[in-house]
Protein backbone atom coordinates (compact mmCIF):
# COMPACT_ATOMS: atom_id res chain seq x y z
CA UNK A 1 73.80 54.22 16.07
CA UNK A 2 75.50 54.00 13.10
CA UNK A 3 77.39 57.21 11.84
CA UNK A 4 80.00 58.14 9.28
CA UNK A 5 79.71 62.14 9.66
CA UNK A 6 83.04 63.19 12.02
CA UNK A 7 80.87 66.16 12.26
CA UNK A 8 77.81 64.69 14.02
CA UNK A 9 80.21 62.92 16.09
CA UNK A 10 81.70 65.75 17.37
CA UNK A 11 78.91 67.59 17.98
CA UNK A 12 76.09 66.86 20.43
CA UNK A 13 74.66 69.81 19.06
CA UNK A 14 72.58 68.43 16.15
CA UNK A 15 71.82 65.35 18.21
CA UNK A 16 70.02 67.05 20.25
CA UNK A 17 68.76 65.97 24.44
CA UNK A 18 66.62 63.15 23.91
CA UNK A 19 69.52 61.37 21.94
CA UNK A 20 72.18 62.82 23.93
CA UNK A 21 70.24 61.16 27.10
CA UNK A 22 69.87 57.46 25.60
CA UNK A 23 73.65 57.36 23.98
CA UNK A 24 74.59 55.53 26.84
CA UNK A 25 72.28 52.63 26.26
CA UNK A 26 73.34 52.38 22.45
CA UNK A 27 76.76 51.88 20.18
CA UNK A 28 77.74 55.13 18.43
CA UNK A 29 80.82 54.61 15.84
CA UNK A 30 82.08 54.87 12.40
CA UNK A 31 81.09 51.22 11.33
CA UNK A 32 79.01 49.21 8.28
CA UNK A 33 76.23 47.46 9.44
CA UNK A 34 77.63 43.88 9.33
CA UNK A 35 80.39 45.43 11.84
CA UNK A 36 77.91 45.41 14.54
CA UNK A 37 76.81 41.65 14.45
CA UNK A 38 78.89 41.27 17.78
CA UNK A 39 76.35 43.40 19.39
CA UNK A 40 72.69 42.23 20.45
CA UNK A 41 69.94 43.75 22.17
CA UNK A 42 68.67 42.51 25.56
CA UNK A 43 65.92 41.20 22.98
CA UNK A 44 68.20 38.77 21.33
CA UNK A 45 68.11 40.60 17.91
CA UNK A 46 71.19 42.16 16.36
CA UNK A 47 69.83 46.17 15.30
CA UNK A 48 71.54 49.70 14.29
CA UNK A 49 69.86 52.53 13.05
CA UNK A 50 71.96 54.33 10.52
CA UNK A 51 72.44 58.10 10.85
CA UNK A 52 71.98 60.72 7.93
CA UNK A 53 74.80 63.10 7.06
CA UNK A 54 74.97 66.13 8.23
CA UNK A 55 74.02 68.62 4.69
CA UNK A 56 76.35 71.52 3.52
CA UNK A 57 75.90 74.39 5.67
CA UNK A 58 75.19 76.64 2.72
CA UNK A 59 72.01 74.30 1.38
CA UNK A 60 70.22 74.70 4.88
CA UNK A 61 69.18 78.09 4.23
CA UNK A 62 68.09 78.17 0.29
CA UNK A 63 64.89 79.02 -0.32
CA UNK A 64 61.69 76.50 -0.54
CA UNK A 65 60.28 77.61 -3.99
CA UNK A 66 62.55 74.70 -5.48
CA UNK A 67 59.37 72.73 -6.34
CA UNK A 68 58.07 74.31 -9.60
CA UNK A 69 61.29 76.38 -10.78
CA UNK A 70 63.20 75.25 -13.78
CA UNK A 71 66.45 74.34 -13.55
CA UNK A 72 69.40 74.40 -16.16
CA UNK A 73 71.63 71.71 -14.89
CA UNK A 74 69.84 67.82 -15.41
CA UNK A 75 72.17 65.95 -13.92
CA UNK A 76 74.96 66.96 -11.52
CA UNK A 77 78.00 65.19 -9.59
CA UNK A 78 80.76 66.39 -8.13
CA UNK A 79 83.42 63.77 -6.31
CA UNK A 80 86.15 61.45 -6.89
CA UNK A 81 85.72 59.67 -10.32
CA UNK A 82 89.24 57.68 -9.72
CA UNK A 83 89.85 54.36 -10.08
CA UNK A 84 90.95 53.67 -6.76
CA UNK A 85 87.48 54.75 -5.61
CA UNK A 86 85.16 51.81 -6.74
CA UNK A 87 84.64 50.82 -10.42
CA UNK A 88 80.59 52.70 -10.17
CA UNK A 89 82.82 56.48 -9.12
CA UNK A 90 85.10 55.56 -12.71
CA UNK A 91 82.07 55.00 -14.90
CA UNK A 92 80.82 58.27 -13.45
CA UNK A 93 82.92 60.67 -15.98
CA UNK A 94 80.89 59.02 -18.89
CA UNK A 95 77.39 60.16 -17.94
CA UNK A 96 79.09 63.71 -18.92
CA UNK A 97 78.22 63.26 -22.64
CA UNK A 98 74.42 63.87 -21.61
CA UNK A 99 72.95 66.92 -22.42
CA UNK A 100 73.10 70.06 -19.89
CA UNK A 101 74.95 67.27 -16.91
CA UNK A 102 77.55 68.56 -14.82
CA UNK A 103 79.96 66.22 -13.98
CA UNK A 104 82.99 67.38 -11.85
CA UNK A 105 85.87 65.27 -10.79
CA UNK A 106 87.36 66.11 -7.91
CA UNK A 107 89.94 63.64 -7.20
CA UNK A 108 90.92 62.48 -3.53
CA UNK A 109 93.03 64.84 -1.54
CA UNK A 110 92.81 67.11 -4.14
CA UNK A 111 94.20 70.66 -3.05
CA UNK A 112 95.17 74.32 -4.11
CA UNK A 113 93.24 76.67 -5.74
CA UNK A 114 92.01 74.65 -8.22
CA UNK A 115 90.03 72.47 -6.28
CA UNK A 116 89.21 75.06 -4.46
CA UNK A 117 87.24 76.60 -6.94
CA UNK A 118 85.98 73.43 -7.94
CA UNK A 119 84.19 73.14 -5.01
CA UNK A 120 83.38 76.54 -3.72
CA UNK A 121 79.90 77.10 -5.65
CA UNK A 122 78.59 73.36 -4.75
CA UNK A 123 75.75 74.37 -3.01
CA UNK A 124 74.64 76.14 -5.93
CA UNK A 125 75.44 73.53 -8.38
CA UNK A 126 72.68 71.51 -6.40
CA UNK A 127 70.26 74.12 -6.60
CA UNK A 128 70.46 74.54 -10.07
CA UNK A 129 70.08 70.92 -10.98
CA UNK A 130 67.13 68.62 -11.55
CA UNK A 131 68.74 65.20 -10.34
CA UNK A 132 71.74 64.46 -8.69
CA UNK A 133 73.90 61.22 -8.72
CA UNK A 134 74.60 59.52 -5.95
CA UNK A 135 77.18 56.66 -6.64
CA UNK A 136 78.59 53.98 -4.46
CA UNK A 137 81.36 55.48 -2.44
CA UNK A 138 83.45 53.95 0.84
CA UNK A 139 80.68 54.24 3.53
CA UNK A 140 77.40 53.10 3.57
CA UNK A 141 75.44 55.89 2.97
CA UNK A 142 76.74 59.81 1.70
CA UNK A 143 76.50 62.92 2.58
CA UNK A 144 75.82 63.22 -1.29
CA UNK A 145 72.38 62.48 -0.99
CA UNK A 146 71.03 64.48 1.88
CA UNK A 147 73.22 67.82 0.15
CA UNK A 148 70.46 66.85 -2.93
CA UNK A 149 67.46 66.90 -0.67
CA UNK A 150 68.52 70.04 0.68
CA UNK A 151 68.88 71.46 -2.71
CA UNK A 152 65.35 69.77 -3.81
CA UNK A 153 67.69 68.21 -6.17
CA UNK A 154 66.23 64.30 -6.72
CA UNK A 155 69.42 61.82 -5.85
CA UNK A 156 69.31 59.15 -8.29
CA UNK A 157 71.51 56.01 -6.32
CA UNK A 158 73.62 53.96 -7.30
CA UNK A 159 74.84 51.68 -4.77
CA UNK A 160 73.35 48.14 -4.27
CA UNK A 161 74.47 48.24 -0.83
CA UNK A 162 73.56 50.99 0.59
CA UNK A 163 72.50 51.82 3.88
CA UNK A 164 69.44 54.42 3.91
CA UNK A 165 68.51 55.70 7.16
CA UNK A 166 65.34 54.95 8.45
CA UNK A 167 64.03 52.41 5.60
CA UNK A 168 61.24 51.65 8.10
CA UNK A 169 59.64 54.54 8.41
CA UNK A 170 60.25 56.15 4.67
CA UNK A 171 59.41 55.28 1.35
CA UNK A 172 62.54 56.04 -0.29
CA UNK A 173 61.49 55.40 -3.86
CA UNK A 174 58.99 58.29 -2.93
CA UNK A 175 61.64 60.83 -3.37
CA UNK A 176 64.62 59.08 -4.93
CA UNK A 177 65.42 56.86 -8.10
CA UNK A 178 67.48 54.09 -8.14
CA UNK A 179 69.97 52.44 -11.00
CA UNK A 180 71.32 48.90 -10.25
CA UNK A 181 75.08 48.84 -10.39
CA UNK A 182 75.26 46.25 -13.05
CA UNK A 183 73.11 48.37 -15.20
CA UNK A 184 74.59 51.39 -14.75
CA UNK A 185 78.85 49.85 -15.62
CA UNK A 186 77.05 48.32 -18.72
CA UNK A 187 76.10 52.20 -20.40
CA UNK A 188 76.46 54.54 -17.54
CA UNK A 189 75.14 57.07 -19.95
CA UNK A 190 72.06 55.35 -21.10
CA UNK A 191 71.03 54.40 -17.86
CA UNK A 192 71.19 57.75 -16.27
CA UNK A 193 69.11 58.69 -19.59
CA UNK A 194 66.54 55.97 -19.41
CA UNK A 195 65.92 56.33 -15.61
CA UNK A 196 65.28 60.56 -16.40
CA UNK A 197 63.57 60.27 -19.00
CA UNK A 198 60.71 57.94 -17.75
CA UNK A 199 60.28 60.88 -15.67
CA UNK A 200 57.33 62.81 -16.47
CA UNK A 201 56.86 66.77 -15.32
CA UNK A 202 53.95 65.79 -12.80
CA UNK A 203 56.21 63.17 -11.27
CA UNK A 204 59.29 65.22 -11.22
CA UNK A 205 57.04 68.09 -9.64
CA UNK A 206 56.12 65.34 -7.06
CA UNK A 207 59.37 63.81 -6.27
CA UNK A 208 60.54 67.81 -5.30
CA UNK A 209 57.46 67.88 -3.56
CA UNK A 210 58.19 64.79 -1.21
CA UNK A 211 62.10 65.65 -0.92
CA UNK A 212 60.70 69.38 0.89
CA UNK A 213 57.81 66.99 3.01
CA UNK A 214 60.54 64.56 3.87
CA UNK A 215 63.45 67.14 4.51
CA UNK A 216 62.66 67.85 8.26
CA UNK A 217 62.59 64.04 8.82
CA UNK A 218 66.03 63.77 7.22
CA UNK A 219 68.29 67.04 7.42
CA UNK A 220 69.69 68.19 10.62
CA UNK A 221 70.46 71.52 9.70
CA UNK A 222 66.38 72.53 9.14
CA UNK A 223 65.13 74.95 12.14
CA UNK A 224 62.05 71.99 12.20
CA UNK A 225 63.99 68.94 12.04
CA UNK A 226 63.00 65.93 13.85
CA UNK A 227 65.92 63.45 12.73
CA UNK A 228 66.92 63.08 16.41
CA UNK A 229 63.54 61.58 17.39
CA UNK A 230 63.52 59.61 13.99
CA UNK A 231 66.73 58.07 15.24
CA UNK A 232 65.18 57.30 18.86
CA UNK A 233 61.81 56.13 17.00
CA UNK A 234 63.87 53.98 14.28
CA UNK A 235 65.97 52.26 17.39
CA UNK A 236 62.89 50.96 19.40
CA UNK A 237 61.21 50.09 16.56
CA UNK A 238 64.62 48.03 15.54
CA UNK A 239 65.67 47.01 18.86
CA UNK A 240 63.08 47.19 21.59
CA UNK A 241 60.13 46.05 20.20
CA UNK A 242 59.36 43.80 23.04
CA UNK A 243 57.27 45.80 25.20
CA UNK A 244 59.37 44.81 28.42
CA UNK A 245 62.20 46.34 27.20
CA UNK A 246 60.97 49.80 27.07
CA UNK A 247 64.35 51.44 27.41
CA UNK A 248 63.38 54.81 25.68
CA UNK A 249 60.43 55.39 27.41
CA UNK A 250 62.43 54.80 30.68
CA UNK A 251 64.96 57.12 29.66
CA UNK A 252 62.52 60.25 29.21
């Protein structure tokens, strides 16, 4: 099990029984993907599952009629836009010049009451914005992108590497738009633009529609969630295909 949420490590809470049960058969760490090629299955296949974020308390609560209400905000960020971040978080700042973005740096360690306030209303930045950017950061995925599907907010990504959670058993291009990282550090602006703007109010209607039909699958915080047993179905899918080595079912 991959994870880079301190929080869901620390808490068996959102992990739930079944998961809690099985840990012992399975890695659980802060690591990328290519850290784990030391372990293999008993199949002889090398297979993690990476784990989804924990989402901002305050999103788990916000009302469902997201899908057809307008919002005022079209694009939002909020993060680290300095240099020592990654050159994708510096070329963030220019997609600012759009019209109606929000675009809040936040630098690293930032502190005080400045930052504070920077930061305090985030939940409702999300809520009131039609698309949210999701750039490459320093772990594989971010919690940047499952705060967005909280909000109904569509996470645009930018990150060639990244690690989704659960690939197999999600479309993400269902529910999320993506902007190579070449294209985007050519016109950050223009690419943001051009990736909006082919799309139309029926598909934007059903992009918020799939982000609330995929949100129990994906956010831990929903009463109806079911991303423990995603994790436990995405591992023997990964990792125990073989039929012999039917370590979940043993472990129920």
């Amino acid at each position: 099990l991959i994870c880079n949420d301190w929080q869901l490590i620390r808490s068996s809470h959102f992990l739930g029984k079944p998961l809690t049960r099985v840990l012992k058969y399975f890695v659980l760490g802060t690591m990328e993907p290519r850290d784990l090629a030391w372990y293999t299955n008993p199949v002889g296949r090398n297979c993690g599952t990476n784990m989804p974020y924990v989402e901002n308390k305050a999103l788990s609560s916000l009302a469902k009629g997201w899908v057809t209400e307008q919002r005022p905000i079209s694009v939002f960020f909020m993060g680290s836009m300095q240099p020592d971040m990654n050159k994708v978080r510096w070329a963030v700042k220019e997609v600012g010049a759009l019209p109606n973005s929000e675009i809040v740096d936040v630098p690293r360690g930032c502190e005080g009451k400045e930052c504070i306030n920077r930061v305090k209303n985030i939940a409702q930045s999300f809520q009131k914005s039609s698309f949210c950017l999701a750039p490459r950061g320093d772990t594989p995925t971010s919690q940047r992108i499952f705060n967005s599907i909280a909000a109904g907010c569509v996470p645009i990504i930018v990150s060639d590497g990244i690690s989704l959670p659960f690939i197999d058993l999600f479309d993400w291009s269902q529910f999320a738009l993506f902007i190579p990282e070449a294209k985007f550090l050519a016109a950050p602006a223009q690419a943001v633009k051009d990736v909006i703007g082919n799309v139309t109010e029926p598909q934007l209607h059903q992009l918020r529609l799939n982000l609330q039909l995929v949100g129990p699958h994906l956010l831990w915080r929903q009463p109806d969630s079911v991303v423990a047993h995603n994790a436990l179905v995405d591992l023997q899918f990964r990792c125990f295909q073989d039929k012999k080595w039917g370590l979940l079912q043993e472990s129920e």
